[in-house]
PDB file of N, CA and C in Angstrom:
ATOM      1  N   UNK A   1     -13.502   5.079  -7.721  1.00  0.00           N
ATOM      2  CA  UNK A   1     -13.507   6.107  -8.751  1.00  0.00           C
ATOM      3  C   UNK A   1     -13.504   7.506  -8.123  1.00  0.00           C
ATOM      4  N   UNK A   2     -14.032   7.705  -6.637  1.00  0.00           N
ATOM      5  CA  UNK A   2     -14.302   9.077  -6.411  1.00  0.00           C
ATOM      6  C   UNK A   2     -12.974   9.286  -6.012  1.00  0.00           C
ATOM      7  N   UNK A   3     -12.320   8.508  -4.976  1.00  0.00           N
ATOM      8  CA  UNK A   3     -10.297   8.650  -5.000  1.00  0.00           C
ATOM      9  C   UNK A   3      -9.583   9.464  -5.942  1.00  0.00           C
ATOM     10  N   UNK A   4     -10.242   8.336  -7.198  1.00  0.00           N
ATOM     11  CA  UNK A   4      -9.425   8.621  -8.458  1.00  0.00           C
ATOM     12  C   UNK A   4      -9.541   9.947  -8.880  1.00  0.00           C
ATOM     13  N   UNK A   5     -11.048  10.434  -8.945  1.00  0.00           N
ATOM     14  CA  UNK A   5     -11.220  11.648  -8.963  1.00  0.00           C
ATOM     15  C   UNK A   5     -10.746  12.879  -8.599  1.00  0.00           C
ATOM     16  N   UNK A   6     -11.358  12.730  -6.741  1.00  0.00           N
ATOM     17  CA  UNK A   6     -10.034  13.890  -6.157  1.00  0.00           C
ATOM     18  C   UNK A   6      -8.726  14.149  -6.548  1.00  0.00           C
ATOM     19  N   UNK A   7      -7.860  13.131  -6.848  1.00  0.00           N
ATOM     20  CA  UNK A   7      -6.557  12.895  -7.006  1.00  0.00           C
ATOM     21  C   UNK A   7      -6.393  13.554  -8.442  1.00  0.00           C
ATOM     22  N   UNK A   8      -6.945  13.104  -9.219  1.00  0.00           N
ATOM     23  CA  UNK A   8      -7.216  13.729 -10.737  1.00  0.00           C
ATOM     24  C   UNK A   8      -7.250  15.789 -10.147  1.00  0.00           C
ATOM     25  N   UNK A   9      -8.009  16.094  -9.741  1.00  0.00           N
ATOM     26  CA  UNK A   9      -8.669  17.283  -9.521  1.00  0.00           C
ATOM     27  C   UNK A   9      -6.941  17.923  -8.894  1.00  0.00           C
ATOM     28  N   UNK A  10      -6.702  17.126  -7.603  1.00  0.00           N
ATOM     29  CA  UNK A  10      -5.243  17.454  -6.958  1.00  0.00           C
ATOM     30  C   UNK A  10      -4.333  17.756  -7.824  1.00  0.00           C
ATOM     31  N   UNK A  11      -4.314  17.187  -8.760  1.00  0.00           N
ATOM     32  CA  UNK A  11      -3.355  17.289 -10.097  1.00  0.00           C
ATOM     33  C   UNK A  11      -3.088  18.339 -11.028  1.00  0.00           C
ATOM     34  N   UNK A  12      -4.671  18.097 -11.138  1.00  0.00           N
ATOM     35  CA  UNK A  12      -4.921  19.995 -11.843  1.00  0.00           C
ATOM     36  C   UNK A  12      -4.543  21.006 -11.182  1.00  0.00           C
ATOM     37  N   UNK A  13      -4.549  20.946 -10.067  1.00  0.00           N
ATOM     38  CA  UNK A  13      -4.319  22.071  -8.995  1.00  0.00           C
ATOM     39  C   UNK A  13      -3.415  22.197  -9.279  1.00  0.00           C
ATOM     40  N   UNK A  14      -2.535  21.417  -9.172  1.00  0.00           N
ATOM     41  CA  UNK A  14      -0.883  21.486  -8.751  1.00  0.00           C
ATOM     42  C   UNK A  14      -0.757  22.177 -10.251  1.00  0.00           C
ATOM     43  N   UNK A  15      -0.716  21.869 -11.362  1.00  0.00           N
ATOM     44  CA  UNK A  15      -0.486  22.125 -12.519  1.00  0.00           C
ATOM     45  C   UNK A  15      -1.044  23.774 -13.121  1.00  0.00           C
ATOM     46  N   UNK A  16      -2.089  24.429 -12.075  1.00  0.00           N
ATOM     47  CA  UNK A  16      -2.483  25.505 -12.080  1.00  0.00           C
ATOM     48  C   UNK A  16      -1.527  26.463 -11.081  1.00  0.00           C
ATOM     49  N   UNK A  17      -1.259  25.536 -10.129  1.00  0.00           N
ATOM     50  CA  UNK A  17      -0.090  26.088  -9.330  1.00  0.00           C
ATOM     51  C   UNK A  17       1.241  26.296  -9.905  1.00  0.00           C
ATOM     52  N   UNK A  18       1.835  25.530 -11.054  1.00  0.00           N
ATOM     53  CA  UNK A  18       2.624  25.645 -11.579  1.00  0.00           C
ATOM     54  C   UNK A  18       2.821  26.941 -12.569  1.00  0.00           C
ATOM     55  N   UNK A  19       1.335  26.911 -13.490  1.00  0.00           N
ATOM     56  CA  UNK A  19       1.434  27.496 -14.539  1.00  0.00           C
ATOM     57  C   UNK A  19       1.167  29.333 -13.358  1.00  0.00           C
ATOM     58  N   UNK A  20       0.636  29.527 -12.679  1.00  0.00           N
ATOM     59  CA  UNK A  20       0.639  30.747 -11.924  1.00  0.00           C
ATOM     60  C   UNK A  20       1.772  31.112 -11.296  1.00  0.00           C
ATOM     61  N   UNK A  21       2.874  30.151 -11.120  1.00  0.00           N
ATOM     62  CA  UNK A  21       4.190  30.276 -10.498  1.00  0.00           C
ATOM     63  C   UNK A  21       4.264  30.861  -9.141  1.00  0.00           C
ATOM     64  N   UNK A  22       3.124  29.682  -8.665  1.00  0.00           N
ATOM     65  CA  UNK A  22       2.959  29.903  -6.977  1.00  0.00           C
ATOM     66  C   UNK A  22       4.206  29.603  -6.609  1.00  0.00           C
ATOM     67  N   UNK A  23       4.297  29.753  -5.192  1.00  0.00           N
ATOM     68  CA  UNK A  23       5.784  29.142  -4.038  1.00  0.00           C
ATOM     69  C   UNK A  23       5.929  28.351  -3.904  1.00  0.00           C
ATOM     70  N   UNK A  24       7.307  27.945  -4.575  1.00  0.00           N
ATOM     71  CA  UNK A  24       7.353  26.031  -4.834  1.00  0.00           C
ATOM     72  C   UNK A  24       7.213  25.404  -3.441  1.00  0.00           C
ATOM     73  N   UNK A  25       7.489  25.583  -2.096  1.00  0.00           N
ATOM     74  CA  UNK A  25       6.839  25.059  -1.177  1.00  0.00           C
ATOM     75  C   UNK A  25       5.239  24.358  -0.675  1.00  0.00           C
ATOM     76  N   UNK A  26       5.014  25.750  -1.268  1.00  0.00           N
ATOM     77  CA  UNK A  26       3.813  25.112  -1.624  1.00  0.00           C
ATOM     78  C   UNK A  26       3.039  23.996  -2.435  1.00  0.00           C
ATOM     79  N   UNK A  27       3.851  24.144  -3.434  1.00  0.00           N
ATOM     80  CA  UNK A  27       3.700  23.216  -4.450  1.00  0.00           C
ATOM     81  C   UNK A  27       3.968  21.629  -4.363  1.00  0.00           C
ATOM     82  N   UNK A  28       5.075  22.039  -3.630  1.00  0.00           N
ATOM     83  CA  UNK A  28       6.147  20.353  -3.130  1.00  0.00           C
ATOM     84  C   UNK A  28       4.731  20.347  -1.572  1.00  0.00           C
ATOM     85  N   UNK A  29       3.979  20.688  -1.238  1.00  0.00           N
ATOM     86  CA  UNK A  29       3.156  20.064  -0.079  1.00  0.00           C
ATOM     87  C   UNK A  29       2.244  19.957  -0.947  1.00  0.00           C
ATOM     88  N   UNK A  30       1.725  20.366  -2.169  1.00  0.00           N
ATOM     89  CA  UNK A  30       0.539  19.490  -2.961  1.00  0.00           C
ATOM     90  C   UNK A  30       1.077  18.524  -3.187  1.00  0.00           C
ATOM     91  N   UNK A  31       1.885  18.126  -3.700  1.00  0.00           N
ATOM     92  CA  UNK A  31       3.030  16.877  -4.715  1.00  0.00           C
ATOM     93  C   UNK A  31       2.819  15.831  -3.544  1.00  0.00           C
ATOM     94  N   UNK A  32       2.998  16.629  -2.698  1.00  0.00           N
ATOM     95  CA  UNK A  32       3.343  15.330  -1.583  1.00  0.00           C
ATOM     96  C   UNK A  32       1.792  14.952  -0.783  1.00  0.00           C
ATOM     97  N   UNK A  33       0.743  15.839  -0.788  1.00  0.00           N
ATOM     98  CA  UNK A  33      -0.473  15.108  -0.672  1.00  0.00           C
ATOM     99  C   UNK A  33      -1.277  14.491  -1.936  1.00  0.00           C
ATOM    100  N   UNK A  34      -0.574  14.820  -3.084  1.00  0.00           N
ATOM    101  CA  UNK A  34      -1.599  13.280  -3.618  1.00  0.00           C
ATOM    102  C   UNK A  34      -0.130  12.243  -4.046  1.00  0.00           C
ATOM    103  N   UNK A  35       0.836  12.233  -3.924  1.00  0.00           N
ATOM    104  CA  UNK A  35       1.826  11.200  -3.613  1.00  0.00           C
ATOM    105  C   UNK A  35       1.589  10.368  -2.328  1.00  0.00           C
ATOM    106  N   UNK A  36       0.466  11.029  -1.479  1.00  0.00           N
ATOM    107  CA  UNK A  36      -0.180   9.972  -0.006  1.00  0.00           C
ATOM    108  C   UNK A  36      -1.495   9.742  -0.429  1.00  0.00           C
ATOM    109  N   UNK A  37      -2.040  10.227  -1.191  1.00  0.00           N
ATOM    110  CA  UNK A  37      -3.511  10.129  -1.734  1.00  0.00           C
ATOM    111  C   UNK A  37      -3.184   8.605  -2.607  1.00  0.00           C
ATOM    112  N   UNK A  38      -2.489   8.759  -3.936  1.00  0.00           N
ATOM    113  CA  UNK A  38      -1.871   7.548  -4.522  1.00  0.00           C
ATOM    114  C   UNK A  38      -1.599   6.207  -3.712  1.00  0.00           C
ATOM    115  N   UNK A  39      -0.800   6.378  -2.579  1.00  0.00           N
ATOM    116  CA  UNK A  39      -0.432   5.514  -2.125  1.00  0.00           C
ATOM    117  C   UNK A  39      -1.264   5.154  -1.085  1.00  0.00           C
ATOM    118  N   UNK A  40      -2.232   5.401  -0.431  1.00  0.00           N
ATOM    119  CA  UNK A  40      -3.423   5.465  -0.036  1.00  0.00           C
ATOM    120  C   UNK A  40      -4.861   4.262  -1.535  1.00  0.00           C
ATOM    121  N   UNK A  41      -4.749   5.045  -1.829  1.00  0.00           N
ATOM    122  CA  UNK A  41      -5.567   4.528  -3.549  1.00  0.00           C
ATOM    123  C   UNK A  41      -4.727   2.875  -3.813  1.00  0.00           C
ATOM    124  N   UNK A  42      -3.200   2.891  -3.777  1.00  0.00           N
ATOM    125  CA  UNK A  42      -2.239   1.826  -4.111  1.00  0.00           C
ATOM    126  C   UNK A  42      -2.525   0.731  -3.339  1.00  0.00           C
ATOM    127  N   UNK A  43      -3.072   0.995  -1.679  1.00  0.00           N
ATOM    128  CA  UNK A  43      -3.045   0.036  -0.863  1.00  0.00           C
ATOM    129  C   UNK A  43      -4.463  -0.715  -0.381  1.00  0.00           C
ATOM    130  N   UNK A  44      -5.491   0.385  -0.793  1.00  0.00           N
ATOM    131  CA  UNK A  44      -6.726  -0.385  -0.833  1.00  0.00           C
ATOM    132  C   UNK A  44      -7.058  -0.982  -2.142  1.00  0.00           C
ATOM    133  N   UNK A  45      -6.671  -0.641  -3.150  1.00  0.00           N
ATOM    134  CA  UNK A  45      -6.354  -1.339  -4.255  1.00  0.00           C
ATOM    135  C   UNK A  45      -5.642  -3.048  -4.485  1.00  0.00           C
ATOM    136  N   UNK A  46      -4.778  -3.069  -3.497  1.00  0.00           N
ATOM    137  CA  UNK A  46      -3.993  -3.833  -3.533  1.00  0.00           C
ATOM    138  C   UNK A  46      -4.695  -4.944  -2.604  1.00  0.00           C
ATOM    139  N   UNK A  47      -5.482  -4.330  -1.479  1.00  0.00           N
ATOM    140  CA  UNK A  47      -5.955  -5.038  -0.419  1.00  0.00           C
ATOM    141  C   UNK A  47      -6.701  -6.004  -1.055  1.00  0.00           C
ATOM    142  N   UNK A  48      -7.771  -5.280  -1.882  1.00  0.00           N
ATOM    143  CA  UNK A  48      -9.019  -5.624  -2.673  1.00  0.00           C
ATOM    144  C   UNK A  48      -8.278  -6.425  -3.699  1.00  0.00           C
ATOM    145  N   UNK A  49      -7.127  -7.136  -4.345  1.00  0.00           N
ATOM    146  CA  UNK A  49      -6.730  -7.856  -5.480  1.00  0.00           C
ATOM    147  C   UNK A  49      -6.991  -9.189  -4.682  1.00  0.00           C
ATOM    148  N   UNK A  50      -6.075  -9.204  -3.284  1.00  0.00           N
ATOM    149  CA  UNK A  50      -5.715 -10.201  -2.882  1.00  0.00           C
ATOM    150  C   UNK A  50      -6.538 -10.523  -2.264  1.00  0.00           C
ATOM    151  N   UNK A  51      -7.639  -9.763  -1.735  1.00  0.00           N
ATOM    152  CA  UNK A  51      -8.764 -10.916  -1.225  1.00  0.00           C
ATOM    153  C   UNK A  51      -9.715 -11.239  -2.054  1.00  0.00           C
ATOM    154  N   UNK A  52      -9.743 -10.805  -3.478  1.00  0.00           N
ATOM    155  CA  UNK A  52     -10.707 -11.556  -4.210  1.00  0.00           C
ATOM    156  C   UNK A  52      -9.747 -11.992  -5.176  1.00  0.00           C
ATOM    157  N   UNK A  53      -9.149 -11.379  -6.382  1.00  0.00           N
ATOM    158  CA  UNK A  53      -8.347 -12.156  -7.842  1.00  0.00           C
ATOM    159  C   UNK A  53      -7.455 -13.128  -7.476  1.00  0.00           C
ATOM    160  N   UNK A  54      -6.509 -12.634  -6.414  1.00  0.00           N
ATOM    161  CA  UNK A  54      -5.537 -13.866  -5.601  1.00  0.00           C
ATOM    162  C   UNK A  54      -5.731 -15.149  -4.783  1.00  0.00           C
ATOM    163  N   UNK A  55      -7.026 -14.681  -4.016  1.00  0.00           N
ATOM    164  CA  UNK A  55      -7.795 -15.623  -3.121  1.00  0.00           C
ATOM    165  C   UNK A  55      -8.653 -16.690  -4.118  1.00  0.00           C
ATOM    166  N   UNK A  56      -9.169 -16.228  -4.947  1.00  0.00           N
ATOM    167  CA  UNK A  56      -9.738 -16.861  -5.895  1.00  0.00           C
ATOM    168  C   UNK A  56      -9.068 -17.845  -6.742  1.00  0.00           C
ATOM    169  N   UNK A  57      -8.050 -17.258  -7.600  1.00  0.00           N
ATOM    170  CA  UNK A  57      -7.043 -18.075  -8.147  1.00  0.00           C
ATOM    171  C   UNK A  57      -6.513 -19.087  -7.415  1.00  0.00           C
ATOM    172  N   UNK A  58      -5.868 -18.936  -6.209  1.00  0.00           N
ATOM    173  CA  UNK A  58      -5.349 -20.048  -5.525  1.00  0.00           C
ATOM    174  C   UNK A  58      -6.249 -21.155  -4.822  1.00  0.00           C
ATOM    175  N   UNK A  59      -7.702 -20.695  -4.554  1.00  0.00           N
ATOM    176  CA  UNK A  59      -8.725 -21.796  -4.397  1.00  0.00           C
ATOM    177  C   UNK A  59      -8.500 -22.334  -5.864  1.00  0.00           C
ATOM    178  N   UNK A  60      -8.574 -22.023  -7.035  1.00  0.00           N
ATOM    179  CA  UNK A  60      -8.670 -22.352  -7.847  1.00  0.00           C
ATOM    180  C   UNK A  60      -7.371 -23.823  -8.572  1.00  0.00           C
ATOM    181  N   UNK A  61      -6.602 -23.354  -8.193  1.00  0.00           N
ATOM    182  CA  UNK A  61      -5.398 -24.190  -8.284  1.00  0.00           C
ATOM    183  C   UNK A  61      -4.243 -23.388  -9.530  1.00  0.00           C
ATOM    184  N   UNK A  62      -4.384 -22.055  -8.854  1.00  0.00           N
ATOM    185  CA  UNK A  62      -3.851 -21.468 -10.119  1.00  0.00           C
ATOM    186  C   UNK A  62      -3.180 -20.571  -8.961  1.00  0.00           C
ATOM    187  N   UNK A  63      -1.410 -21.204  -9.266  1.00  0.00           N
ATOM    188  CA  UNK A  63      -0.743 -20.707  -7.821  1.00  0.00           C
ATOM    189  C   UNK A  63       0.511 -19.706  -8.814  1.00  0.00           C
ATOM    190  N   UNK A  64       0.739 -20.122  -9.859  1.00  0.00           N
ATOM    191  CA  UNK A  64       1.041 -18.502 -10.642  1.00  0.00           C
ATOM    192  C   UNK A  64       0.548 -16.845 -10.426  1.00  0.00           C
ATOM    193  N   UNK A  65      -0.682 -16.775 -10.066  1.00  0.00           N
ATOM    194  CA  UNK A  65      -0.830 -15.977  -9.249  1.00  0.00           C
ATOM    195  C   UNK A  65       0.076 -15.318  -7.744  1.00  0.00           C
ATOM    196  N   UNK A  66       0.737 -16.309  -6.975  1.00  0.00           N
ATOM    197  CA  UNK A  66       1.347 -15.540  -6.242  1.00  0.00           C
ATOM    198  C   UNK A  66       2.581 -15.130  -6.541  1.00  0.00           C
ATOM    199  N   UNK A  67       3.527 -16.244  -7.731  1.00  0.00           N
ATOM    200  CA  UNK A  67       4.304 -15.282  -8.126  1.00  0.00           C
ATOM    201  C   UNK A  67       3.700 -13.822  -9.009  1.00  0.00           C
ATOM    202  N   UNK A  68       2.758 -14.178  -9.548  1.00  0.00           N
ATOM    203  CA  UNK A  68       2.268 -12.379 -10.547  1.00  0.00           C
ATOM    204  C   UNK A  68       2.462 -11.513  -9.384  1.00  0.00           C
ATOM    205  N   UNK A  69       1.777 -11.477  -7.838  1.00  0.00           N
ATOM    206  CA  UNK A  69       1.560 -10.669  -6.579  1.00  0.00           C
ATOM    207  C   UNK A  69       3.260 -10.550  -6.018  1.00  0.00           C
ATOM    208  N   UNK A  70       3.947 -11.436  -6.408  1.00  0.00           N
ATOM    209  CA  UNK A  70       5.163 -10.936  -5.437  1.00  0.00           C
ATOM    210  C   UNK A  70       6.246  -9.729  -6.590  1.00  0.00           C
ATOM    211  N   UNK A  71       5.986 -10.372  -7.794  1.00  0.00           N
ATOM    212  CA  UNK A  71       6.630  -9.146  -9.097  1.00  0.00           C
ATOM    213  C   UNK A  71       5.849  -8.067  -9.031  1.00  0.00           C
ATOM    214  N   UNK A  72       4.618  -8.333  -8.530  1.00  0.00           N
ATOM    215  CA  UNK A  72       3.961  -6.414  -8.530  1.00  0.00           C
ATOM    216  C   UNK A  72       3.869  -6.026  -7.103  1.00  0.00           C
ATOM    217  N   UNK A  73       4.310  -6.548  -6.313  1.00  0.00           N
ATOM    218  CA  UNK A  73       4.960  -5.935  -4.764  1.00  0.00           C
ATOM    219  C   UNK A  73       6.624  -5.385  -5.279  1.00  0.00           C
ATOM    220  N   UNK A  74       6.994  -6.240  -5.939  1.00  0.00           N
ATOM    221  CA  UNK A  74       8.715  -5.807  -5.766  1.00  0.00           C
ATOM    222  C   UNK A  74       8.549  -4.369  -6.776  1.00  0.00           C
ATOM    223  N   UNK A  75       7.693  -4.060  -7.714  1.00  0.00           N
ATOM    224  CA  UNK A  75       7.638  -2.831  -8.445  1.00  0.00           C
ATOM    225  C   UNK A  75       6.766  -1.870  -7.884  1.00  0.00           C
ATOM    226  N   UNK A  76       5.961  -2.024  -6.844  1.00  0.00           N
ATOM    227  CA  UNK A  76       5.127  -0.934  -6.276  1.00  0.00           C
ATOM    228  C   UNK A  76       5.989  -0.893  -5.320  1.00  0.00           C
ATOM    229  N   UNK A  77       6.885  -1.644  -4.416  1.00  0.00           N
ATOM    230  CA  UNK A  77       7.578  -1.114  -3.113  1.00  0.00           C
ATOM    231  C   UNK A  77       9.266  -0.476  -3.507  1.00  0.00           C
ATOM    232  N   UNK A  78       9.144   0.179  -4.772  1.00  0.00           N
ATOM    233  CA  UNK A  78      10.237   0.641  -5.391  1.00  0.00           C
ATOM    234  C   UNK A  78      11.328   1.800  -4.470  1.00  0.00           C
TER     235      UNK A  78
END
């Protein structure tokens, strides 16, 4: 949640940066640090599915799960 937070906050920025009509350079290097913040957030996120909801399921005998994990790899690695 605190990720989520900063990233939230990064957002506003940028959007205060917008509405003040700072130097879009500037702007495109906020964009692009929480576009690494996100994807940062995307991958420990992702880490944390598969060693517990995925790992779990497939002890379980519930192997639909790895197709659900390979359709939400092919849409997050867009």
């Amino acid at each position: 949640m605190n990720r989520l937070s900063r990233i939230e906050g990064q957002v506003r920025g940028i959007k205060r940066m917008v509405e003040r009509d700072c130097y879009c350079p500037d702007i495109l290097i906020q964009v692009s640090a929480v576009n690494a913040a996100l994807n940062s957030f995307n991958k420990k996120l992702l880490s944390n599915h598969i060693r517990t909801c995925v790992a779990e399921d497939i002890r379980n005998g519930n192997e639909d799960t790895i197709e659900e994990l390979v359709t939400v790899l092919q849409k997050v690695m867009k």
